[in-house]
PDB file of N, CA and C in Angstrom:
ATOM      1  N   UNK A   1     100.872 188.467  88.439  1.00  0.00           N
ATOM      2  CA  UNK A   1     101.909 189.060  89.245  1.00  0.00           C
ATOM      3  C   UNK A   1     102.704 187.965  89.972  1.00  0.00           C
ATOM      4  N   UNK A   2     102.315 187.107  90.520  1.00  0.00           N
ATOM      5  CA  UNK A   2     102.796 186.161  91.421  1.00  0.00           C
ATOM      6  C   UNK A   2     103.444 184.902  90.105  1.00  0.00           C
ATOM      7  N   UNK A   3     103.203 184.912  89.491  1.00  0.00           N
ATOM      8  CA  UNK A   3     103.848 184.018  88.132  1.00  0.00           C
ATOM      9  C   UNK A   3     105.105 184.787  87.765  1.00  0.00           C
ATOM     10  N   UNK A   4     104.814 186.587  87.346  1.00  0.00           N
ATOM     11  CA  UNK A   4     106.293 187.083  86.884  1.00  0.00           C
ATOM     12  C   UNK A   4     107.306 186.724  88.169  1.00  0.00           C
ATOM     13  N   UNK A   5     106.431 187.065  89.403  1.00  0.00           N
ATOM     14  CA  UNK A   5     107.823 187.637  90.609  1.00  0.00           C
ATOM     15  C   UNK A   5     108.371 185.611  90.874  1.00  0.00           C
ATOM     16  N   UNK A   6     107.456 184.761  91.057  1.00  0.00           N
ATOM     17  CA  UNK A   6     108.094 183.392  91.356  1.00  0.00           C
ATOM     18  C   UNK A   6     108.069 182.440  90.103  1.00  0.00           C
ATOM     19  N   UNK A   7     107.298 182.562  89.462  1.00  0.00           N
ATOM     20  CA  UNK A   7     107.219 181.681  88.229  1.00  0.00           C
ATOM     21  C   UNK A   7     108.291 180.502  88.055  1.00  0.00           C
ATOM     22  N   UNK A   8     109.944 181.586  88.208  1.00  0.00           N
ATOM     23  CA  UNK A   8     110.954 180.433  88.131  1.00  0.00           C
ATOM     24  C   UNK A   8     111.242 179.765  88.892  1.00  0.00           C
ATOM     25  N   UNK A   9     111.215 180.509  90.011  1.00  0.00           N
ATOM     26  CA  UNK A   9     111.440 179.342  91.773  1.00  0.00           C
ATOM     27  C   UNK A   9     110.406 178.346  91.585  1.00  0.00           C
ATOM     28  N   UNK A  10     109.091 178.740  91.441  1.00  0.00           N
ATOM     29  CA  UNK A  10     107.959 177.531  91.488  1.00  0.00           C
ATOM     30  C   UNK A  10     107.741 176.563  90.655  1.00  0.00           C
ATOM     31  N   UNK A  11     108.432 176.533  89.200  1.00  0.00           N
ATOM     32  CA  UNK A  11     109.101 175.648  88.100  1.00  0.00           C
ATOM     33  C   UNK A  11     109.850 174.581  88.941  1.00  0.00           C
ATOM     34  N   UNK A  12     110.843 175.536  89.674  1.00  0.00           N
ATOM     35  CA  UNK A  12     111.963 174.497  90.045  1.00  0.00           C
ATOM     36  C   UNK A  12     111.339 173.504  91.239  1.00  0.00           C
ATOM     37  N   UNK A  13     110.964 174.365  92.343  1.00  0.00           N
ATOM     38  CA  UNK A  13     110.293 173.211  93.551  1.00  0.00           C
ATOM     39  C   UNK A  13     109.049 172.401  93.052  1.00  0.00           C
ATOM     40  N   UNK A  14     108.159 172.578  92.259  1.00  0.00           N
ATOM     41  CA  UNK A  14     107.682 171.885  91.828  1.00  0.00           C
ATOM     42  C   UNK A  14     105.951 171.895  92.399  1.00  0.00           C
ATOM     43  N   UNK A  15     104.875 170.762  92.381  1.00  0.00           N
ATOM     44  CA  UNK A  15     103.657 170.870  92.970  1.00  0.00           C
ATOM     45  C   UNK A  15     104.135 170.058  93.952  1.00  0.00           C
ATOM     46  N   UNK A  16     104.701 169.262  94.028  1.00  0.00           N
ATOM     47  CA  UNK A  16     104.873 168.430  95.673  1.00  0.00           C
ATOM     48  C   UNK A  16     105.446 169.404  97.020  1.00  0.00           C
ATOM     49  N   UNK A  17     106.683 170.141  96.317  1.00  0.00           N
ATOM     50  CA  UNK A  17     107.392 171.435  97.586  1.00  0.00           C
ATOM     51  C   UNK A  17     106.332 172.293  97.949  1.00  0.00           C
ATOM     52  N   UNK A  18     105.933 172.598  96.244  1.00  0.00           N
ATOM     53  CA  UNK A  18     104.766 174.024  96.611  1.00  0.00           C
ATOM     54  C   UNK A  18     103.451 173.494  97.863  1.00  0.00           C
ATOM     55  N   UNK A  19     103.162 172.400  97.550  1.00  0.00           N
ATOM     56  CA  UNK A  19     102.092 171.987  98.060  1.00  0.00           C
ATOM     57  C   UNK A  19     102.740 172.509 100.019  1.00  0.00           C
ATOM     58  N   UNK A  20     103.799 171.477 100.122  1.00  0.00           N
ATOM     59  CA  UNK A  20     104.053 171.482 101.553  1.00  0.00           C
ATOM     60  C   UNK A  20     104.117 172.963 101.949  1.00  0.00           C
ATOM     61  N   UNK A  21     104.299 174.222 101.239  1.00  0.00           N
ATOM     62  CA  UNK A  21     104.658 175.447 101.416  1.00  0.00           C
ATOM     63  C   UNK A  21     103.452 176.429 101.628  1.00  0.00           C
ATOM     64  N   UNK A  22     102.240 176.161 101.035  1.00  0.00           N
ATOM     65  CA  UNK A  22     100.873 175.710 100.748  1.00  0.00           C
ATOM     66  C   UNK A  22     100.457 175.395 102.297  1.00  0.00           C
ATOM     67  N   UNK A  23     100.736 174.264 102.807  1.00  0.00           N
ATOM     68  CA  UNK A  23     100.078 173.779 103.988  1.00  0.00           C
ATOM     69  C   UNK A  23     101.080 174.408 105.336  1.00  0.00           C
ATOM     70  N   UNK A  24     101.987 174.997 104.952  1.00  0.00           N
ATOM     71  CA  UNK A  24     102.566 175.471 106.242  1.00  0.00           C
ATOM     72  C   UNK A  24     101.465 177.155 106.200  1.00  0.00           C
ATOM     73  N   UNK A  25     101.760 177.078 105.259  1.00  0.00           N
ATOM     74  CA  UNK A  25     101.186 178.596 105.395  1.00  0.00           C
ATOM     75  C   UNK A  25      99.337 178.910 105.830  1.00  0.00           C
ATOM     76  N   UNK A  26      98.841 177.537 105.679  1.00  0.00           N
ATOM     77  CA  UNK A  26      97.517 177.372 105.981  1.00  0.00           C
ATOM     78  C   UNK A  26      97.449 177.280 107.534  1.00  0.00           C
ATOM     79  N   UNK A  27      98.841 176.475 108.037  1.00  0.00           N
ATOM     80  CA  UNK A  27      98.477 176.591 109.504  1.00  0.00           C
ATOM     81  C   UNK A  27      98.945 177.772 110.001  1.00  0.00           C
ATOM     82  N   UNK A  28      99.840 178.781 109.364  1.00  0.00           N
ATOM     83  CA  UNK A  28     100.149 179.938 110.132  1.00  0.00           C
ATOM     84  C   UNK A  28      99.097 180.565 110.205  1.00  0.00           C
ATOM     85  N   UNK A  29      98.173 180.638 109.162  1.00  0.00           N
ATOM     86  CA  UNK A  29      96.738 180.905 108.975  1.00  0.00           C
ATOM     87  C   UNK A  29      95.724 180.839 110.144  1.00  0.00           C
ATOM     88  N   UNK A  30      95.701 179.178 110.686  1.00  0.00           N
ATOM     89  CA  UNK A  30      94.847 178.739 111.376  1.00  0.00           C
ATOM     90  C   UNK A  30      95.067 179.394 112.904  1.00  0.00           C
ATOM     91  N   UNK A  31      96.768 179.786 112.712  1.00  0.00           N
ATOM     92  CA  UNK A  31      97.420 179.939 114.376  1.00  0.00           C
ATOM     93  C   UNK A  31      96.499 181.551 114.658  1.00  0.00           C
ATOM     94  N   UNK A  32      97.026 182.406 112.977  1.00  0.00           N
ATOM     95  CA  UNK A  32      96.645 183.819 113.400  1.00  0.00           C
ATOM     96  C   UNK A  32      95.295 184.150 113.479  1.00  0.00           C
ATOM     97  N   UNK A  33      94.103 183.386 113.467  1.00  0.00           N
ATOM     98  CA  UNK A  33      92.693 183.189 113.451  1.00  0.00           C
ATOM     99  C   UNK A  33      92.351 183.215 114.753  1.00  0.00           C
ATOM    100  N   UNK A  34      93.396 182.373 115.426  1.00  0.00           N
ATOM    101  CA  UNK A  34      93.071 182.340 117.002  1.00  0.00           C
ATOM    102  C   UNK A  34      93.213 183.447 117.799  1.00  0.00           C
ATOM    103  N   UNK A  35      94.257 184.004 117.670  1.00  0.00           N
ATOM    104  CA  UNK A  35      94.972 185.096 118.250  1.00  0.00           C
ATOM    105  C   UNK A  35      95.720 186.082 117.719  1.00  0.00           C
ATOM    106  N   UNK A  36      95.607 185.999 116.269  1.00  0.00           N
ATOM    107  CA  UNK A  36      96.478 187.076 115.693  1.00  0.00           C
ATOM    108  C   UNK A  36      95.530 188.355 115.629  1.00  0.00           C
ATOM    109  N   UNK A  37      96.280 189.656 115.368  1.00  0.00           N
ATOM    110  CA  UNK A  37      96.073 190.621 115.093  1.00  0.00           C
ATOM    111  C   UNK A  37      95.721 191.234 113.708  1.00  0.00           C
ATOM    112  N   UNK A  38      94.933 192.013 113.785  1.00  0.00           N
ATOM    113  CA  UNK A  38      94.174 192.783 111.860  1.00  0.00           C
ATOM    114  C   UNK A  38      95.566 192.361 111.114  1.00  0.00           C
ATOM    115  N   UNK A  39      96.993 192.795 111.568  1.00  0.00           N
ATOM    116  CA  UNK A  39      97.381 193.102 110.637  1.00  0.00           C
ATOM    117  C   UNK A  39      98.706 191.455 110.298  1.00  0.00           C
ATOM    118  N   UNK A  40      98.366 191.103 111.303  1.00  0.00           N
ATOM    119  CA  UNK A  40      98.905 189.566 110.977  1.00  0.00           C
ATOM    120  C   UNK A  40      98.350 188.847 110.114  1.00  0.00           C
ATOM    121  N   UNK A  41      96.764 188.915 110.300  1.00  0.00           N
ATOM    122  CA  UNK A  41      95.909 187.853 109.542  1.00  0.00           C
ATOM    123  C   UNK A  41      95.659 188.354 108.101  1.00  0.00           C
ATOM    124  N   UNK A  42      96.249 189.758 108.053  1.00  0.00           N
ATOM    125  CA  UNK A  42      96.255 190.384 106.358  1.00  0.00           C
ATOM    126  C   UNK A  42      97.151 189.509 105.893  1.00  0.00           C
ATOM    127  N   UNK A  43      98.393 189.661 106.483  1.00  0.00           N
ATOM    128  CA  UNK A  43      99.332 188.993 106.265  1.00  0.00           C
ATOM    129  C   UNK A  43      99.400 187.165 105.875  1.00  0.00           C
ATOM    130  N   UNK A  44      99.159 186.562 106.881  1.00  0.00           N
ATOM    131  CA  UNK A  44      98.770 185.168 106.612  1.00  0.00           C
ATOM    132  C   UNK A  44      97.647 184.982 105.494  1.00  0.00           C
ATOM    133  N   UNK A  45      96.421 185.486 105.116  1.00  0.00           N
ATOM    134  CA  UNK A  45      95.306 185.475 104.326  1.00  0.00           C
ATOM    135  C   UNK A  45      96.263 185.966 102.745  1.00  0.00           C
ATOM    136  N   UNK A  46      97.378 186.768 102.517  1.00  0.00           N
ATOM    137  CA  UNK A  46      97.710 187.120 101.334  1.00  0.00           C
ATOM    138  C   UNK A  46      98.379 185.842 101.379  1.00  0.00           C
ATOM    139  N   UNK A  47      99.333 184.958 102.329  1.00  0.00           N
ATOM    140  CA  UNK A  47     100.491 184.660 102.116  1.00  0.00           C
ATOM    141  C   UNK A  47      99.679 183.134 101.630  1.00  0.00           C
ATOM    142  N   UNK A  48      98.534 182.626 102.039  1.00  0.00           N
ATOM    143  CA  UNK A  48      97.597 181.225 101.746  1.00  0.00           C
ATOM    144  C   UNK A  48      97.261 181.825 100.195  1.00  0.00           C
ATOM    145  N   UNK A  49      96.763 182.711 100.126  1.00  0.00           N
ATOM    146  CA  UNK A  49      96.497 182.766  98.504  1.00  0.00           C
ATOM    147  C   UNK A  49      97.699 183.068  97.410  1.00  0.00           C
ATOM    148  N   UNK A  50      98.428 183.487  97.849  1.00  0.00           N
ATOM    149  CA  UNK A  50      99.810 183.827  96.943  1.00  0.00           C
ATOM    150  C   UNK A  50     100.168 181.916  96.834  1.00  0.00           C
ATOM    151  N   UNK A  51     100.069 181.424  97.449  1.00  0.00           N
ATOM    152  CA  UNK A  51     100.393 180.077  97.060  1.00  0.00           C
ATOM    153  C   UNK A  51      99.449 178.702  96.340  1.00  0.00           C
ATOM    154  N   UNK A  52      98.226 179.487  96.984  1.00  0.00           N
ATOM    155  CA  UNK A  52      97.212 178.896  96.588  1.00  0.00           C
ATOM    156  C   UNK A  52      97.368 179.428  94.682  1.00  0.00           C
ATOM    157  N   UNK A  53      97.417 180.553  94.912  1.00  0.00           N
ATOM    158  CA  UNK A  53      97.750 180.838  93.097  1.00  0.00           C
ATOM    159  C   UNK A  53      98.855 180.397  92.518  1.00  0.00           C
ATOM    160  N   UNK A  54     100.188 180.359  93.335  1.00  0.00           N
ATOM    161  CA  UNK A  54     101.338 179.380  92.857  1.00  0.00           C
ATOM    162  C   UNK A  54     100.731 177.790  92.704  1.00  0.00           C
ATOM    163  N   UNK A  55     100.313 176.841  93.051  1.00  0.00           N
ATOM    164  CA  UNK A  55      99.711 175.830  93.016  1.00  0.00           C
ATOM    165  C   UNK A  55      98.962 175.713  91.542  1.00  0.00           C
ATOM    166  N   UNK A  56      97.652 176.676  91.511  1.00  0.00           N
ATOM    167  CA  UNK A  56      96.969 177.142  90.337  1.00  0.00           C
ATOM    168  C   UNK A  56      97.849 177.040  88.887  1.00  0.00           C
ATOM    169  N   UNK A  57      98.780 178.216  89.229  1.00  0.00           N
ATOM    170  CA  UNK A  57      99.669 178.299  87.888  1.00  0.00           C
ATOM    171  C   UNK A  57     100.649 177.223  87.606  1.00  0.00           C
ATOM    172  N   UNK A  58     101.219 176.472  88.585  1.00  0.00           N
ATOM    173  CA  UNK A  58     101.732 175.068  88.053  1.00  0.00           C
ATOM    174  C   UNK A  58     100.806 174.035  87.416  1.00  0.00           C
ATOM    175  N   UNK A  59      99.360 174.041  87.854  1.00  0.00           N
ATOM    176  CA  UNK A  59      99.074 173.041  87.620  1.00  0.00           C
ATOM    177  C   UNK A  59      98.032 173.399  86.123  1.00  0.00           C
ATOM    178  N   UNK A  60      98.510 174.836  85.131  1.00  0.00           N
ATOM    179  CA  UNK A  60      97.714 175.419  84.420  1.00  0.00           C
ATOM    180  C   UNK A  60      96.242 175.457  84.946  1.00  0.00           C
ATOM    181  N   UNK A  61      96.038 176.205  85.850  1.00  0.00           N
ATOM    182  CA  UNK A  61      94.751 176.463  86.131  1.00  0.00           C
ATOM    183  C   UNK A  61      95.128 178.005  85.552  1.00  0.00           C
ATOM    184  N   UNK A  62      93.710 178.663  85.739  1.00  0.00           N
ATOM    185  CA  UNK A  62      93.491 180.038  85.588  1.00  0.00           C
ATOM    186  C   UNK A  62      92.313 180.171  86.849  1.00  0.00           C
ATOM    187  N   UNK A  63      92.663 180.573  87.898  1.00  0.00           N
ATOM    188  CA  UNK A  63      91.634 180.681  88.958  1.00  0.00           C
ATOM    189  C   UNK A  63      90.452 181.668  89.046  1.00  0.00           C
ATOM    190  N   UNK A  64      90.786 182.721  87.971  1.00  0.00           N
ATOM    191  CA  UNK A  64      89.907 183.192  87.548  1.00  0.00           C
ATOM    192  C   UNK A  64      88.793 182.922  87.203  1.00  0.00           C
ATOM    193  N   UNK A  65      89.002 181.704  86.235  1.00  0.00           N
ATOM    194  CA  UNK A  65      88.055 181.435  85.315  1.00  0.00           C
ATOM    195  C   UNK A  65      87.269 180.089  86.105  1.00  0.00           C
ATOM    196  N   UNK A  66      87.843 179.767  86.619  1.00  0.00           N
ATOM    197  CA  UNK A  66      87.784 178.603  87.928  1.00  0.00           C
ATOM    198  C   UNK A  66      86.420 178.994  88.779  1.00  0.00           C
ATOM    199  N   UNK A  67      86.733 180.116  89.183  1.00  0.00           N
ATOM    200  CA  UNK A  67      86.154 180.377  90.335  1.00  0.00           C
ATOM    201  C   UNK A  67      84.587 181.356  89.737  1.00  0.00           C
ATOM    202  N   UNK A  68      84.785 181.721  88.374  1.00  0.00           N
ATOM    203  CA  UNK A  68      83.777 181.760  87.508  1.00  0.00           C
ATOM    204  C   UNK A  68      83.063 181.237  86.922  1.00  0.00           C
ATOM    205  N   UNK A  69      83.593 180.018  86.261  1.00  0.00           N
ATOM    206  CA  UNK A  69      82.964 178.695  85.903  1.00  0.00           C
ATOM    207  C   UNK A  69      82.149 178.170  86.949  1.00  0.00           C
ATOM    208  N   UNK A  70      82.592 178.306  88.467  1.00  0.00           N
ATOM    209  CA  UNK A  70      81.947 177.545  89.513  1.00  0.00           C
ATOM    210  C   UNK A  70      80.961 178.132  89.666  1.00  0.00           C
ATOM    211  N   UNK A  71      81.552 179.501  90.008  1.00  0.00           N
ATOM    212  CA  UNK A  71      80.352 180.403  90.957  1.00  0.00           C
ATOM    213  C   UNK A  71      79.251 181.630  90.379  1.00  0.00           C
ATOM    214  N   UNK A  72      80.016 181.873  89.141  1.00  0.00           N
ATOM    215  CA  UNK A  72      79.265 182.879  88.604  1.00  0.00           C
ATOM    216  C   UNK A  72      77.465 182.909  88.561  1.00  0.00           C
ATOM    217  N   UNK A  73      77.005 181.417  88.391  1.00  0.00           N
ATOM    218  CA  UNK A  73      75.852 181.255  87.973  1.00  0.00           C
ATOM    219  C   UNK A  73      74.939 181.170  89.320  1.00  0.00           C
ATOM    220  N   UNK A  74      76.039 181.379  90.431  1.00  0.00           N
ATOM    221  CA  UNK A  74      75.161 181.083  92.124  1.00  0.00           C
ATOM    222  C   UNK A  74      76.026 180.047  93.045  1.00  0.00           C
ATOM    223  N   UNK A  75      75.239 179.512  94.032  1.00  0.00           N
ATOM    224  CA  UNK A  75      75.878 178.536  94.653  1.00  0.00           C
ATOM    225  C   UNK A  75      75.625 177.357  93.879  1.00  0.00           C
ATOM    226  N   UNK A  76      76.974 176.450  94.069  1.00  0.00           N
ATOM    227  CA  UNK A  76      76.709 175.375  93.012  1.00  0.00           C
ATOM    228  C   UNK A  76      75.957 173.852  93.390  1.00  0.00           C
ATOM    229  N   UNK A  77      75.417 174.298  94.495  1.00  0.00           N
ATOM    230  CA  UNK A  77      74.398 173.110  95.048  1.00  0.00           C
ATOM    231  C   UNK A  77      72.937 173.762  94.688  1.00  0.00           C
ATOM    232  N   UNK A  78      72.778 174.712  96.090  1.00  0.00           N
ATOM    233  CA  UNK A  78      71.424 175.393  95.463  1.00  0.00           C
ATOM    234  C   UNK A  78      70.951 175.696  94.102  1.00  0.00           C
ATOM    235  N   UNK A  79      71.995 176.737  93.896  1.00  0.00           N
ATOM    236  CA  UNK A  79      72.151 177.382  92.557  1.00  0.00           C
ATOM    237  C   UNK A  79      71.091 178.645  92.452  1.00  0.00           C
ATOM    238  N   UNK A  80      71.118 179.413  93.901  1.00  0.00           N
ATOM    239  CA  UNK A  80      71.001 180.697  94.299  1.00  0.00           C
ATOM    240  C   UNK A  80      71.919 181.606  94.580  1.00  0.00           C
ATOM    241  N   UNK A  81      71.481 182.865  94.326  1.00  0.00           N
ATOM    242  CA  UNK A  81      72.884 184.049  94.039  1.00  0.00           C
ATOM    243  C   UNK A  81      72.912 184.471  95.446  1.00  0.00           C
ATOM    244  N   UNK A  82      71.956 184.135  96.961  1.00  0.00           N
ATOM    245  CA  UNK A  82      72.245 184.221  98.279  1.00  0.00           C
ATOM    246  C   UNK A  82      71.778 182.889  98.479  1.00  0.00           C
ATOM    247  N   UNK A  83      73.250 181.677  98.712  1.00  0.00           N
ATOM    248  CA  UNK A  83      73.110 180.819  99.104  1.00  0.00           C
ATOM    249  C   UNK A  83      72.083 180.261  99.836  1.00  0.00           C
ATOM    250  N   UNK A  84      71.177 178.973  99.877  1.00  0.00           N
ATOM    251  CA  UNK A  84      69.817 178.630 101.025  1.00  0.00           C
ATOM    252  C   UNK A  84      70.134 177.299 101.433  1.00  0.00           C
ATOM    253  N   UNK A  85      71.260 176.729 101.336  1.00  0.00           N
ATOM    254  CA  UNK A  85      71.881 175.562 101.676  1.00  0.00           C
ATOM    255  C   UNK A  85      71.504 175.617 103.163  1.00  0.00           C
ATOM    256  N   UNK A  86      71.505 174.743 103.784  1.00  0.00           N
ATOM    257  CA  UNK A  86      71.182 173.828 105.219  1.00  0.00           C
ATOM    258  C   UNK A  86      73.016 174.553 105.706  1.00  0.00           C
ATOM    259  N   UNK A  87      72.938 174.758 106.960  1.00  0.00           N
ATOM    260  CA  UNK A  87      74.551 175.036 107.654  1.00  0.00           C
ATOM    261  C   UNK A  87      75.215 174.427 107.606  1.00  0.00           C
ATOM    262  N   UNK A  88      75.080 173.072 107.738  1.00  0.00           N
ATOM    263  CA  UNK A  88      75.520 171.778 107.928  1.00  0.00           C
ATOM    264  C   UNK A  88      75.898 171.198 106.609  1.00  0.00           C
ATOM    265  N   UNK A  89      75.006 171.699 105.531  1.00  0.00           N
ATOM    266  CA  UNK A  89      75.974 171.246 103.849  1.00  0.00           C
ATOM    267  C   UNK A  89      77.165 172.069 103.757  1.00  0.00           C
ATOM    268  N   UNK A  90      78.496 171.619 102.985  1.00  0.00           N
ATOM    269  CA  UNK A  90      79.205 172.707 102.729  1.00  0.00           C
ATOM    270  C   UNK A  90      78.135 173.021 101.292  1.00  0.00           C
ATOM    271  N   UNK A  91      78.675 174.405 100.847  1.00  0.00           N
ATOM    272  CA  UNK A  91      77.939 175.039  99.653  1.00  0.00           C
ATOM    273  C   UNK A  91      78.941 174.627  98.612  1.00  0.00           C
TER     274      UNK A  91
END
């Protein structure tokens, strides 16, 4: 969906624009975490992944398969289906 509706805009700006577009939207993210409202942070949380998948599709990823390849089999340190990692590791 996000390939038919931008596909051509995100051709044109490229992974360097997208990226910066990418990180603005991560801090609107970070702002509405603090203090935003249910329906702000819906908002900011679609608007980080709609780009995060623009990013994906420039750079031929399939995040699908990405995030299946990684995770399907468990966490990819432990490699348990309820993570037992230490708090302090990322997983």
């Amino acid at each position: 969906m996000i390939q038919e509706m931008f596909g051509h805009k995100d051709q044109q700006r490229g992974i360097d624009g997208t990226y910066m577009w990418f990180m603005e939207e991560v801090g609107e993210l970070a702002g509405a975490l603090r203090g935003g409202n249910r329906q702000e942070l819906q908002g900011e949380f679609a608007d980080v992944l709609a780009w995060l998948v623009t990013l994906a599709n420039l750079s031929g990823i399939d995040l699908t398969e990405a995030v299946r390849n990684k995770y399907v089999t468990g966490c990819p340190r432990c490699g348990e289906n309820i993570c037992t990692c230490q708090l302090s590791a990322k997983p």
